[in-house]
PDB file of N, CA and C in Angstrom:
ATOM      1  N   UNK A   1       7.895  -2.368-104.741  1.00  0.00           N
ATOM      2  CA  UNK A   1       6.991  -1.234-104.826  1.00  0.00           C
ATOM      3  C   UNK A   1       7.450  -0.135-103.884  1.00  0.00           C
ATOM      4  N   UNK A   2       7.052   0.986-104.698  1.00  0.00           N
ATOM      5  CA  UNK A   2       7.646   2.065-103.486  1.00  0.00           C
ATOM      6  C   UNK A   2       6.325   3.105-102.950  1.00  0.00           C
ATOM      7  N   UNK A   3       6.665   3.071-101.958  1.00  0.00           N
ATOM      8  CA  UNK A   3       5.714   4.093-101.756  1.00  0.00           C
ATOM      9  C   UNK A   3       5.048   5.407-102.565  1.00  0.00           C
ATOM     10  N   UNK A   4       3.763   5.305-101.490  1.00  0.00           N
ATOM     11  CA  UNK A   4       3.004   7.238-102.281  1.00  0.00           C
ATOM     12  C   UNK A   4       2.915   7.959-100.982  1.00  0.00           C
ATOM     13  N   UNK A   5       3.024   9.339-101.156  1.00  0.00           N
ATOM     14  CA  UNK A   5       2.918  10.246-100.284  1.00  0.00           C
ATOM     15  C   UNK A   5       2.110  11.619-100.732  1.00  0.00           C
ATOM     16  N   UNK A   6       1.899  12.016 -99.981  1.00  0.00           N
ATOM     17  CA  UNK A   6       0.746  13.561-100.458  1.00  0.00           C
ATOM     18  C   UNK A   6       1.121  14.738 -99.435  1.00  0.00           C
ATOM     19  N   UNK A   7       1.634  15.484 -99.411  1.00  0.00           N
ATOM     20  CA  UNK A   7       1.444  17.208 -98.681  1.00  0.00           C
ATOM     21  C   UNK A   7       0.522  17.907 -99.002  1.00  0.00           C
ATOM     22  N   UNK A   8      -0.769  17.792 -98.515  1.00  0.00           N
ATOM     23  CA  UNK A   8      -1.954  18.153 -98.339  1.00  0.00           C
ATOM     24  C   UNK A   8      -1.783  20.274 -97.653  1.00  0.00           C
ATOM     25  N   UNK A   9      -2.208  20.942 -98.079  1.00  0.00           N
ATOM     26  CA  UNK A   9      -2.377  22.413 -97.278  1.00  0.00           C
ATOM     27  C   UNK A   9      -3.650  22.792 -97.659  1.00  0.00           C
ATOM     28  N   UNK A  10      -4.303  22.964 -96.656  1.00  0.00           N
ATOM     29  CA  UNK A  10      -5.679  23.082 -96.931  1.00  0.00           C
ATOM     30  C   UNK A  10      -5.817  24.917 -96.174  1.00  0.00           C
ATOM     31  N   UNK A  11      -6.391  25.884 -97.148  1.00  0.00           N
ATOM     32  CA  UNK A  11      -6.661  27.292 -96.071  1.00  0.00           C
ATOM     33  C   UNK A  11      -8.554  27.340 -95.902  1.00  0.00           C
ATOM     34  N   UNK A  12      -8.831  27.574 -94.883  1.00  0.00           N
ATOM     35  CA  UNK A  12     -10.360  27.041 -94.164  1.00  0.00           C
ATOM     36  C   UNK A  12     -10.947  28.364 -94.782  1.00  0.00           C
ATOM     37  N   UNK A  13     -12.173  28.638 -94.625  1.00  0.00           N
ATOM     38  CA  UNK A  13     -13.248  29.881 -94.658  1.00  0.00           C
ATOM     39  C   UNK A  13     -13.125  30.724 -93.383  1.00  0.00           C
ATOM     40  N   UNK A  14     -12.721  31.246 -92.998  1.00  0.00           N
ATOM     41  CA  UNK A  14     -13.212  32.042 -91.905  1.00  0.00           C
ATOM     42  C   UNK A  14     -14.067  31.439 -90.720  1.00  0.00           C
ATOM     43  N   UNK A  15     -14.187  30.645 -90.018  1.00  0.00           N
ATOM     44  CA  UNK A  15     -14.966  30.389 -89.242  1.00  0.00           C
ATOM     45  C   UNK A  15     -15.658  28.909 -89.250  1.00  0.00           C
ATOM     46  N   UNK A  16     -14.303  28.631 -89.987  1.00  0.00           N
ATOM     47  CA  UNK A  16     -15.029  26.796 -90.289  1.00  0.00           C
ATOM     48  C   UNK A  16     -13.873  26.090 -89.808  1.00  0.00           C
ATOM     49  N   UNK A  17     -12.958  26.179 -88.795  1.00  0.00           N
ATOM     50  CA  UNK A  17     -12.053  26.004 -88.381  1.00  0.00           C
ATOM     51  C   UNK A  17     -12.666  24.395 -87.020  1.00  0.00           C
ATOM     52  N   UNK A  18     -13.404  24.576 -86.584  1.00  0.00           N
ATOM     53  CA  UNK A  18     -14.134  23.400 -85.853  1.00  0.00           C
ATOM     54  C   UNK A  18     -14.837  22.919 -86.485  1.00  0.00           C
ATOM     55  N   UNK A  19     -15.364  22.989 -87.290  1.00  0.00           N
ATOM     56  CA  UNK A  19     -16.217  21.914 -88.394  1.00  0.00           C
ATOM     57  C   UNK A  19     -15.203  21.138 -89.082  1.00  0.00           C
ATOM     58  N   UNK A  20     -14.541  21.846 -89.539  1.00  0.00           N
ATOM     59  CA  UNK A  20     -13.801  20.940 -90.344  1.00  0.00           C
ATOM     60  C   UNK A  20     -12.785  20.077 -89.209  1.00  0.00           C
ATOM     61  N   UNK A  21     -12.264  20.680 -88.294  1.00  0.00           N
ATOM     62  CA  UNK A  21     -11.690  19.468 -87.584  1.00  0.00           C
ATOM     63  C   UNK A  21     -12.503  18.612 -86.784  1.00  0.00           C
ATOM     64  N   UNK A  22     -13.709  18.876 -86.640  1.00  0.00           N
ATOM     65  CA  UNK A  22     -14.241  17.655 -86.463  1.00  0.00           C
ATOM     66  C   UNK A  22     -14.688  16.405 -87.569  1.00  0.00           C
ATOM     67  N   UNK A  23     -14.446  17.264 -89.072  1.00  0.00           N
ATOM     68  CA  UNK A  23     -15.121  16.170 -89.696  1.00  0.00           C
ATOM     69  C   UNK A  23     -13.867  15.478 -90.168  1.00  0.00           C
ATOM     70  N   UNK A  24     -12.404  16.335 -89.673  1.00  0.00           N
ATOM     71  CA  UNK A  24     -11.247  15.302 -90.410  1.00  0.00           C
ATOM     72  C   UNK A  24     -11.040  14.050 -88.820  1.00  0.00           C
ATOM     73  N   UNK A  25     -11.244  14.464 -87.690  1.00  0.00           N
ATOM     74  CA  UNK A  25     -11.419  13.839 -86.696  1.00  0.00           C
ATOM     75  C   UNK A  25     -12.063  12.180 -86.780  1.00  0.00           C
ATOM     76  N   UNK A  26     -13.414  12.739 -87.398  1.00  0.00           N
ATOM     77  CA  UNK A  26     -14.157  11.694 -87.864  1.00  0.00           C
ATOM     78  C   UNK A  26     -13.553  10.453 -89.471  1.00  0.00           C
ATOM     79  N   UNK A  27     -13.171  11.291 -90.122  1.00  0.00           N
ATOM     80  CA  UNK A  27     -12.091  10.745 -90.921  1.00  0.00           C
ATOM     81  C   UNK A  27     -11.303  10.105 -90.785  1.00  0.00           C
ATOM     82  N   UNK A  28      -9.949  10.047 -89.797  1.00  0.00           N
ATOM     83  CA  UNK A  28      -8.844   9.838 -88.974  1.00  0.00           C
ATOM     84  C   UNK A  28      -9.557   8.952 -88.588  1.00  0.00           C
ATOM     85  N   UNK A  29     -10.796   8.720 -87.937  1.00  0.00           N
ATOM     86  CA  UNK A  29     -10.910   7.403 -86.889  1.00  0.00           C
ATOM     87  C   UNK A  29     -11.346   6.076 -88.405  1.00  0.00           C
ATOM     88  N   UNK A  30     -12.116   5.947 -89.081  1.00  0.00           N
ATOM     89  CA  UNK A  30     -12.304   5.149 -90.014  1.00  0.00           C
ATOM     90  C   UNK A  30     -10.650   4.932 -91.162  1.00  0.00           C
ATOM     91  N   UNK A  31     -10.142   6.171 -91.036  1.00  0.00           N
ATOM     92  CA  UNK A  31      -8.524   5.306 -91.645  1.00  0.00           C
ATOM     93  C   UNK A  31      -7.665   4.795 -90.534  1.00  0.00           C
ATOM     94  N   UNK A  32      -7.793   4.748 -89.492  1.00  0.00           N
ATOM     95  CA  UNK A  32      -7.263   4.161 -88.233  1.00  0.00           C
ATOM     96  C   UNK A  32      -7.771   2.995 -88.410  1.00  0.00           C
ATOM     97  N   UNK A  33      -8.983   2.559 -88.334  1.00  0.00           N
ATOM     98  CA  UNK A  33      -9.931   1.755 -88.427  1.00  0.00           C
ATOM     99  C   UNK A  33      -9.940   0.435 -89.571  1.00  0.00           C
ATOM    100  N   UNK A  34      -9.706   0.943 -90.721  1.00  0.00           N
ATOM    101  CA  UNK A  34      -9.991   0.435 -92.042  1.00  0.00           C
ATOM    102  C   UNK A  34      -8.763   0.129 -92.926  1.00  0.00           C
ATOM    103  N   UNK A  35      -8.132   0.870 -93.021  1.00  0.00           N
ATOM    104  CA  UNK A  35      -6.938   1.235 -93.746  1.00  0.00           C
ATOM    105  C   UNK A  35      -5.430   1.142 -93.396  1.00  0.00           C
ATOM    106  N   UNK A  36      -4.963  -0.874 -93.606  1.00  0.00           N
ATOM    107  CA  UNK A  36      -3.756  -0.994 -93.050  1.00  0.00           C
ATOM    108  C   UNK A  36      -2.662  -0.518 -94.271  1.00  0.00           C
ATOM    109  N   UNK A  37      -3.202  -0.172 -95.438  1.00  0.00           N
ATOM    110  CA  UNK A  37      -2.535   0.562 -96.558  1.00  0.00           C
ATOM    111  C   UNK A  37      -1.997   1.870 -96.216  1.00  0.00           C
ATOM    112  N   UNK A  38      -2.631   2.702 -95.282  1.00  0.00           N
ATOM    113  CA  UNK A  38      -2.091   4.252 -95.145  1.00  0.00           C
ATOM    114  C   UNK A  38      -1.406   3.899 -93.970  1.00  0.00           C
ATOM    115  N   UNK A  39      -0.107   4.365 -94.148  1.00  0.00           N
ATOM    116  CA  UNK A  39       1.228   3.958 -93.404  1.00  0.00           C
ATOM    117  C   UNK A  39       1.342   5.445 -92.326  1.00  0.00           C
ATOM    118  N   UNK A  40       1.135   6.161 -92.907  1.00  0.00           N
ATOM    119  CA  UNK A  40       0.643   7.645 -91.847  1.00  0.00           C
ATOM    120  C   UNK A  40      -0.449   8.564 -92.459  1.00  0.00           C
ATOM    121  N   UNK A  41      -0.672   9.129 -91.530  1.00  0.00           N
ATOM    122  CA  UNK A  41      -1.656  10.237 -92.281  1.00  0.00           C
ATOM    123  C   UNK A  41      -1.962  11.130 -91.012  1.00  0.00           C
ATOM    124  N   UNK A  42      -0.994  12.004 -91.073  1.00  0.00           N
ATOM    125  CA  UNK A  42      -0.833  13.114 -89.701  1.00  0.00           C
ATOM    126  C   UNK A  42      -1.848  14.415 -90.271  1.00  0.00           C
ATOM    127  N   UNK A  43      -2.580  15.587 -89.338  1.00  0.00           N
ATOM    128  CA  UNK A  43      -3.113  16.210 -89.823  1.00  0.00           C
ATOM    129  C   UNK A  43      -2.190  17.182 -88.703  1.00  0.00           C
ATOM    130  N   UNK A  44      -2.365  18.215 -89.073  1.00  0.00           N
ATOM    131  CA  UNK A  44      -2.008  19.108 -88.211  1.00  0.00           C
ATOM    132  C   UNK A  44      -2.623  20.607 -88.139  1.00  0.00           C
ATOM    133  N   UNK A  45      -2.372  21.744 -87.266  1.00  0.00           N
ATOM    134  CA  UNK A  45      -2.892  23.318 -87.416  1.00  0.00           C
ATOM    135  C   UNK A  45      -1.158  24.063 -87.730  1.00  0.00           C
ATOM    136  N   UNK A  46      -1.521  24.650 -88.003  1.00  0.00           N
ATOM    137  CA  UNK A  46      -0.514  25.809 -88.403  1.00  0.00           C
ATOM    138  C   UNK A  46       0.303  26.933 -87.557  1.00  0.00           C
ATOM    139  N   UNK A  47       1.420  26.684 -86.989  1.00  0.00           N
ATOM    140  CA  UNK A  47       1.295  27.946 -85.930  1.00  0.00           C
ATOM    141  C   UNK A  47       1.298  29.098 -86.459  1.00  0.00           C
ATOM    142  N   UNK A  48       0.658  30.070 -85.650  1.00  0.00           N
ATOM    143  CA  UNK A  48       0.528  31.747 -86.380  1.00  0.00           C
ATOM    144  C   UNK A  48      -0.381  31.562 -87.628  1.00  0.00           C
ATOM    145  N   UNK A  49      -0.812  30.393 -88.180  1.00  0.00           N
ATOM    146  CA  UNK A  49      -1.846  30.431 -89.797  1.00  0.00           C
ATOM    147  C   UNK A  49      -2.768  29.883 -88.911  1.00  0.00           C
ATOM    148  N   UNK A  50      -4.191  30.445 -87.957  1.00  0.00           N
ATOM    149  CA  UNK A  50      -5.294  29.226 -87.255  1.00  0.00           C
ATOM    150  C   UNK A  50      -6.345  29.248 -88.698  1.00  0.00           C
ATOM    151  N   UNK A  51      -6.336  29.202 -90.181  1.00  0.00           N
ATOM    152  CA  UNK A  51      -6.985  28.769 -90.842  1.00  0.00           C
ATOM    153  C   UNK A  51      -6.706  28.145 -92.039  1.00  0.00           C
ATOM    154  N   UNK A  52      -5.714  27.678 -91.535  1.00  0.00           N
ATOM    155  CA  UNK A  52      -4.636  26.565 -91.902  1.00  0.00           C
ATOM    156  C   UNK A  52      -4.251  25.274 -91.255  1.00  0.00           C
ATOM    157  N   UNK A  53      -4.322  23.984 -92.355  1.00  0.00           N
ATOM    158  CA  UNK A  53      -4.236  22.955 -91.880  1.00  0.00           C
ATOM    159  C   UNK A  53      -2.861  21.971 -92.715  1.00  0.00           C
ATOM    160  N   UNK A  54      -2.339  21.358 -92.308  1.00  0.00           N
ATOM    161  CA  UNK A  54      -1.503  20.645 -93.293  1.00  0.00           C
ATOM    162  C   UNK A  54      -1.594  19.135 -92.762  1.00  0.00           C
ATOM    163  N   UNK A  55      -1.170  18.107 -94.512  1.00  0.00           N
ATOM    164  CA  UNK A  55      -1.562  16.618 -94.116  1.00  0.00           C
ATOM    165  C   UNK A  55      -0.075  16.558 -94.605  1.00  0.00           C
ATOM    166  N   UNK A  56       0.328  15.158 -94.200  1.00  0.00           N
ATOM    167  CA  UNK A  56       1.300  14.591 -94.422  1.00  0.00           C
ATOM    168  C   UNK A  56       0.747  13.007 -94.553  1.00  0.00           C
ATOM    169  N   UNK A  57       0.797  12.329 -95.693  1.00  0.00           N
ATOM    170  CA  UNK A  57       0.190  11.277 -96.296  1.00  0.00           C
ATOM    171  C   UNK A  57       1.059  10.340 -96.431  1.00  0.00           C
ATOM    172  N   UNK A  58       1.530   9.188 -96.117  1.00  0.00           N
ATOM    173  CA  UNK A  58       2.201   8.184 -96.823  1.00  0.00           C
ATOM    174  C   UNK A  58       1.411   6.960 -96.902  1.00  0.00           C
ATOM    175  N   UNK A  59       1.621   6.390 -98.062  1.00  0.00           N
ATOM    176  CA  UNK A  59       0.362   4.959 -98.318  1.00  0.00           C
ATOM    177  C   UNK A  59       1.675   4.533 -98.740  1.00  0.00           C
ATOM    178  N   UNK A  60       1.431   2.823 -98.399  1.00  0.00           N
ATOM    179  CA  UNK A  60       2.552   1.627 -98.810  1.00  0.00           C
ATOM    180  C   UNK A  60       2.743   1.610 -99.989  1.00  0.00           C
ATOM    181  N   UNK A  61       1.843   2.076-101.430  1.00  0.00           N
ATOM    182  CA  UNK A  61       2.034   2.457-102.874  1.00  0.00           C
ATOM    183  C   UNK A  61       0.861   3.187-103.384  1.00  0.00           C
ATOM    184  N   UNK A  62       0.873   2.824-104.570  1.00  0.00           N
ATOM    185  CA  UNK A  62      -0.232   3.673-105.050  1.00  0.00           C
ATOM    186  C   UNK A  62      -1.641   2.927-104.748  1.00  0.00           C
ATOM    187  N   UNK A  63      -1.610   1.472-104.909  1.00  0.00           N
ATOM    188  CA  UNK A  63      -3.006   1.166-104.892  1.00  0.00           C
ATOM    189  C   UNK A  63      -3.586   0.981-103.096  1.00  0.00           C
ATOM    190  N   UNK A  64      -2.360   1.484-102.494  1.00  0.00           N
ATOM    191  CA  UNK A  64      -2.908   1.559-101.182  1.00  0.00           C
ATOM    192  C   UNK A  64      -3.965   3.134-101.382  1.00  0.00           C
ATOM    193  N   UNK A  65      -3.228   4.327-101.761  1.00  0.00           N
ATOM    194  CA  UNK A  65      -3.934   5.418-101.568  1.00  0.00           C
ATOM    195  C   UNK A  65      -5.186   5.373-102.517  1.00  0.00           C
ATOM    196  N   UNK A  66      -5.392   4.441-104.034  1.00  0.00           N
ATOM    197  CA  UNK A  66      -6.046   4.122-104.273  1.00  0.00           C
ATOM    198  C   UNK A  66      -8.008   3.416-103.460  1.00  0.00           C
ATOM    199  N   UNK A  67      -7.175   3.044-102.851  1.00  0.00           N
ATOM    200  CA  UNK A  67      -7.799   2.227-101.953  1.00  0.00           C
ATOM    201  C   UNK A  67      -8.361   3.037-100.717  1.00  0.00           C
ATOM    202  N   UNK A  68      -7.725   4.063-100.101  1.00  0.00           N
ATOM    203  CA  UNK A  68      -8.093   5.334 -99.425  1.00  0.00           C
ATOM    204  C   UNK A  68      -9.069   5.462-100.108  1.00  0.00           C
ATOM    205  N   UNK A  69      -8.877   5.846-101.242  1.00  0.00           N
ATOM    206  CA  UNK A  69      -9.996   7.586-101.853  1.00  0.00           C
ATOM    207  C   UNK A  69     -11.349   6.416-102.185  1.00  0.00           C
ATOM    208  N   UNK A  70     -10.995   4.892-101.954  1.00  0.00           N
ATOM    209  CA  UNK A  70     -12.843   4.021-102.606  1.00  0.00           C
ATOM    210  C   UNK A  70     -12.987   4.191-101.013  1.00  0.00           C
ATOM    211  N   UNK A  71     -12.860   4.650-100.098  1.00  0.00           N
ATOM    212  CA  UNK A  71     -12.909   4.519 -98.639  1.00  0.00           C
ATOM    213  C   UNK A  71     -14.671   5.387 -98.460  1.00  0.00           C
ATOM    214  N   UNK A  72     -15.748   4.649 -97.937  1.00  0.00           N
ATOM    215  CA  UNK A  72     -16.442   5.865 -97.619  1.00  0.00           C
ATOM    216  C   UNK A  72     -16.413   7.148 -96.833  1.00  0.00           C
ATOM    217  N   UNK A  73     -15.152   6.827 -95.312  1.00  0.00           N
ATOM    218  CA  UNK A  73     -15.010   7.886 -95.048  1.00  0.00           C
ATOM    219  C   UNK A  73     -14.625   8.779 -95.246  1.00  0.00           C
ATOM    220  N   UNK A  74     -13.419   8.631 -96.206  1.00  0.00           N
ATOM    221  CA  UNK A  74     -12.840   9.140 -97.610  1.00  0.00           C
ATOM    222  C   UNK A  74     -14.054   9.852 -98.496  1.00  0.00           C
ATOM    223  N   UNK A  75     -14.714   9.405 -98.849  1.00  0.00           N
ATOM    224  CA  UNK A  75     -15.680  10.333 -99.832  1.00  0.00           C
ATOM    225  C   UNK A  75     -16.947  11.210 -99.058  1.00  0.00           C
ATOM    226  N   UNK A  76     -17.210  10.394 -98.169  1.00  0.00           N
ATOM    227  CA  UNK A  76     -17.394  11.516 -96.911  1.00  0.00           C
ATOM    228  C   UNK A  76     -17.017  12.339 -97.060  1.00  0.00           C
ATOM    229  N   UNK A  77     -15.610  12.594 -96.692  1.00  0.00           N
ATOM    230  CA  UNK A  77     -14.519  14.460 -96.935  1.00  0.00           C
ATOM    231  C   UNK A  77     -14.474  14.530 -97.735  1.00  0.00           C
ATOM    232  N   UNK A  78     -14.197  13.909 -99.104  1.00  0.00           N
ATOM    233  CA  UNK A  78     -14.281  15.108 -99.813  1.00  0.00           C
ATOM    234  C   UNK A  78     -15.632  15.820-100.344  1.00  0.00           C
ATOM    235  N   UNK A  79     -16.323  14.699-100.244  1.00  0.00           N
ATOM    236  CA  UNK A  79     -18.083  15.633-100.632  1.00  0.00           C
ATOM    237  C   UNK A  79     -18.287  16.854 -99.439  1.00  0.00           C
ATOM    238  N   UNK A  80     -18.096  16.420 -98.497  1.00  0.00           N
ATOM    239  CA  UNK A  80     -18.326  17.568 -96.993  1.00  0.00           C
ATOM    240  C   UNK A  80     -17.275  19.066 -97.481  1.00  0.00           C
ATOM    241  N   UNK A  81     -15.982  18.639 -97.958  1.00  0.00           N
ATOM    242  CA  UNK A  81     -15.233  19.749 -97.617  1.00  0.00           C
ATOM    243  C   UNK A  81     -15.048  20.797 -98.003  1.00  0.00           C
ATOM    244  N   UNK A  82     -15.552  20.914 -99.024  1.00  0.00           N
ATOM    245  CA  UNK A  82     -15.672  22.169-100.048  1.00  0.00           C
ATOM    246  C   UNK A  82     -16.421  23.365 -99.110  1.00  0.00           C
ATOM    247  N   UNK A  83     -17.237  22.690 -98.020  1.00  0.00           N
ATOM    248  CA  UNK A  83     -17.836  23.462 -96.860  1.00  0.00           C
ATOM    249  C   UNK A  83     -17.380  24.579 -96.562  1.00  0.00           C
ATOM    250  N   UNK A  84     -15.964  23.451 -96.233  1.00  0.00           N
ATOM    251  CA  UNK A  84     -14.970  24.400 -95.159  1.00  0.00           C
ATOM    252  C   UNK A  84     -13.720  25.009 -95.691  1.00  0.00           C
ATOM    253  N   UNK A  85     -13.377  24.286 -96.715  1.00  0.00           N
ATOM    254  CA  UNK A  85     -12.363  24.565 -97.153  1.00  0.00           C
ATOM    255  C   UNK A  85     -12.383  25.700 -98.739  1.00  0.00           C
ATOM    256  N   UNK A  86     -11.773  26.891 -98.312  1.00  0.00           N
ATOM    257  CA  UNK A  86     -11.168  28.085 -99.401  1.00  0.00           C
ATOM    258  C   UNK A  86     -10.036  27.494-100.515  1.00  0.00           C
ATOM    259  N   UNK A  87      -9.408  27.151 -99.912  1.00  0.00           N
ATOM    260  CA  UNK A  87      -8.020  26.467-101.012  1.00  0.00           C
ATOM    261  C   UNK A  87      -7.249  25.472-100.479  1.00  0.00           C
ATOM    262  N   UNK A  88      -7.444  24.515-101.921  1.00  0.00           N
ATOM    263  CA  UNK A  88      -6.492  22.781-101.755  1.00  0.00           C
ATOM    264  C   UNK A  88      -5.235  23.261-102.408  1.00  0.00           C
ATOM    265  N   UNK A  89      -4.055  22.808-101.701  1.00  0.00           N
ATOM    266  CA  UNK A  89      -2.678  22.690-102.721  1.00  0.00           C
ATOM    267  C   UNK A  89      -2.318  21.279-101.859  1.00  0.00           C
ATOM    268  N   UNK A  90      -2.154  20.614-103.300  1.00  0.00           N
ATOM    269  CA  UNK A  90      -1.202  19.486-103.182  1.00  0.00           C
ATOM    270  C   UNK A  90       0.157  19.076-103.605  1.00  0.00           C
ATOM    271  N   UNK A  91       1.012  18.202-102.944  1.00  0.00           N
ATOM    272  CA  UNK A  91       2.103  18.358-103.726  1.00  0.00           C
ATOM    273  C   UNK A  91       2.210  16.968-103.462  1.00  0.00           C
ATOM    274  N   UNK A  92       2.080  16.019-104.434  1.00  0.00           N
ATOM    275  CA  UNK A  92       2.520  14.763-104.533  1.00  0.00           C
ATOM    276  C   UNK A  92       4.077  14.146-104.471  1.00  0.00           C
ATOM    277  N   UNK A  93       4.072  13.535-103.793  1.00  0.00           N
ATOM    278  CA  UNK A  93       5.564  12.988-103.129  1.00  0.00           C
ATOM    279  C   UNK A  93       6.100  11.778-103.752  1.00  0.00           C
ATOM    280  N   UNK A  94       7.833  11.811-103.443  1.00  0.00           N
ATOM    281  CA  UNK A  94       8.145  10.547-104.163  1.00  0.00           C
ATOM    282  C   UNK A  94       9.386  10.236-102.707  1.00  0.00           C
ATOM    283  N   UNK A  95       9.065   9.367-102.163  1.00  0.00           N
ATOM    284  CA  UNK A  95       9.888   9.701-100.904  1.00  0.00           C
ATOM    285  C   UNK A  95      11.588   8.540-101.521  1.00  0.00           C
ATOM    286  N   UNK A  96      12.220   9.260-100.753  1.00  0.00           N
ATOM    287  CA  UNK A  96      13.593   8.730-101.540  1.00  0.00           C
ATOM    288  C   UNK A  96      14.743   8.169-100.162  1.00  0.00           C
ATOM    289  N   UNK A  97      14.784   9.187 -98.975  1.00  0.00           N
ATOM    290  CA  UNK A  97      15.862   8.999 -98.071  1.00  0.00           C
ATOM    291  C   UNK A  97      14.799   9.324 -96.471  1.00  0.00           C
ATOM    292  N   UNK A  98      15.137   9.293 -95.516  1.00  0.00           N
ATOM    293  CA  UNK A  98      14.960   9.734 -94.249  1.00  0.00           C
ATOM    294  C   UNK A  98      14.731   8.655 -93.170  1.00  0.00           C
ATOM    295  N   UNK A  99      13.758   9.180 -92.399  1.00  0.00           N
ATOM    296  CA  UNK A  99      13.501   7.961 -90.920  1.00  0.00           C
ATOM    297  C   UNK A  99      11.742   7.645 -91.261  1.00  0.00           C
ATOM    298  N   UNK A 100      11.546   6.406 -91.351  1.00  0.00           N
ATOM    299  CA  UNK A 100      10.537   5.983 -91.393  1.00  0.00           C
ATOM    300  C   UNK A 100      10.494   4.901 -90.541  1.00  0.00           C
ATOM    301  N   UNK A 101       8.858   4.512 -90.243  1.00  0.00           N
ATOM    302  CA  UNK A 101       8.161   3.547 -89.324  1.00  0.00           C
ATOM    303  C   UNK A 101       8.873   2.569 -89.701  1.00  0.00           C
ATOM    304  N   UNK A 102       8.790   1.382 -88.484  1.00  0.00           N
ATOM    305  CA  UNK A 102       9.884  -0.078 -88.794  1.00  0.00           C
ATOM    306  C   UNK A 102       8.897  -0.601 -90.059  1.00  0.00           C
ATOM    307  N   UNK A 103       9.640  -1.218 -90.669  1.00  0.00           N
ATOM    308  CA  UNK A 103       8.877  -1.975 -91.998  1.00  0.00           C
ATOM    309  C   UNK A 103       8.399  -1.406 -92.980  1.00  0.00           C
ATOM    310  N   UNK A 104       8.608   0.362 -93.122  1.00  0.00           N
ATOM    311  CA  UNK A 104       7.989   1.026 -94.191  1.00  0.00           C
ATOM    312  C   UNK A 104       9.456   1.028 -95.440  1.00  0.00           C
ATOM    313  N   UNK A 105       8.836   1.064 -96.470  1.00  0.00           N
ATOM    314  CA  UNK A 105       9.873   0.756 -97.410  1.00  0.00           C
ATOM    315  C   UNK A 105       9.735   2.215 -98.233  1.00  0.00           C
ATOM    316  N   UNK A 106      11.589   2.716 -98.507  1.00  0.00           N
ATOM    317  CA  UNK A 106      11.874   4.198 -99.111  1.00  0.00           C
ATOM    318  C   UNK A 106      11.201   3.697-100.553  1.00  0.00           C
TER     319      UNK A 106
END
């Protein structure tokens, strides 16, 4: 099986820039928590974009990220985020070559 990955870019509302990182905060701790399927799941801010966020997703396959989105803290965000968030672009990944965690498979 090969892995799944997601490039998440999320652009915020104007002024929802701490809400929403607290509620991906809160997120992050229940896939820390719950979820030995998501192999990373980095969030980050944007330099020079502060209403801009980007994810970087890798799950061990598909029915790991599967398994994310039945997550309640998972449906948590996405019911919450529409709050905060102006525009989703995703770009679904097929990872092929690079440096990954010991034991993660290309």
């Amino acid at each position: 099986m090969s892995n799944y990955g997601l490039f998440v870019r999320f652009t915020l509302r104007a002024g929802a820039s701490e809400a929403f990182d607290a509620l991906i905060r809160e997120t992050t701790a229940g896939i820390q928590a719950h979820e030995p399927g998501t192999l990373v799941y980095a969030c980050h801010e944007v330099a020079g974009a502060p209403n801009q966020r980007v994810f970087f997703e890798l799950y061990a396959d598909q029915a790991a990220f599967e398994e994310h989105e039945r997550q309640p803290h998972t449906r948590h965000f996405l019911s919450e985020r529409a709050k905060y968030v102006e525009k989703t672009e995703v770009d679904r990944l097929q990872p092929y070559a690079g440096k990954y965690p010991a034991g993660v498979e290309k």
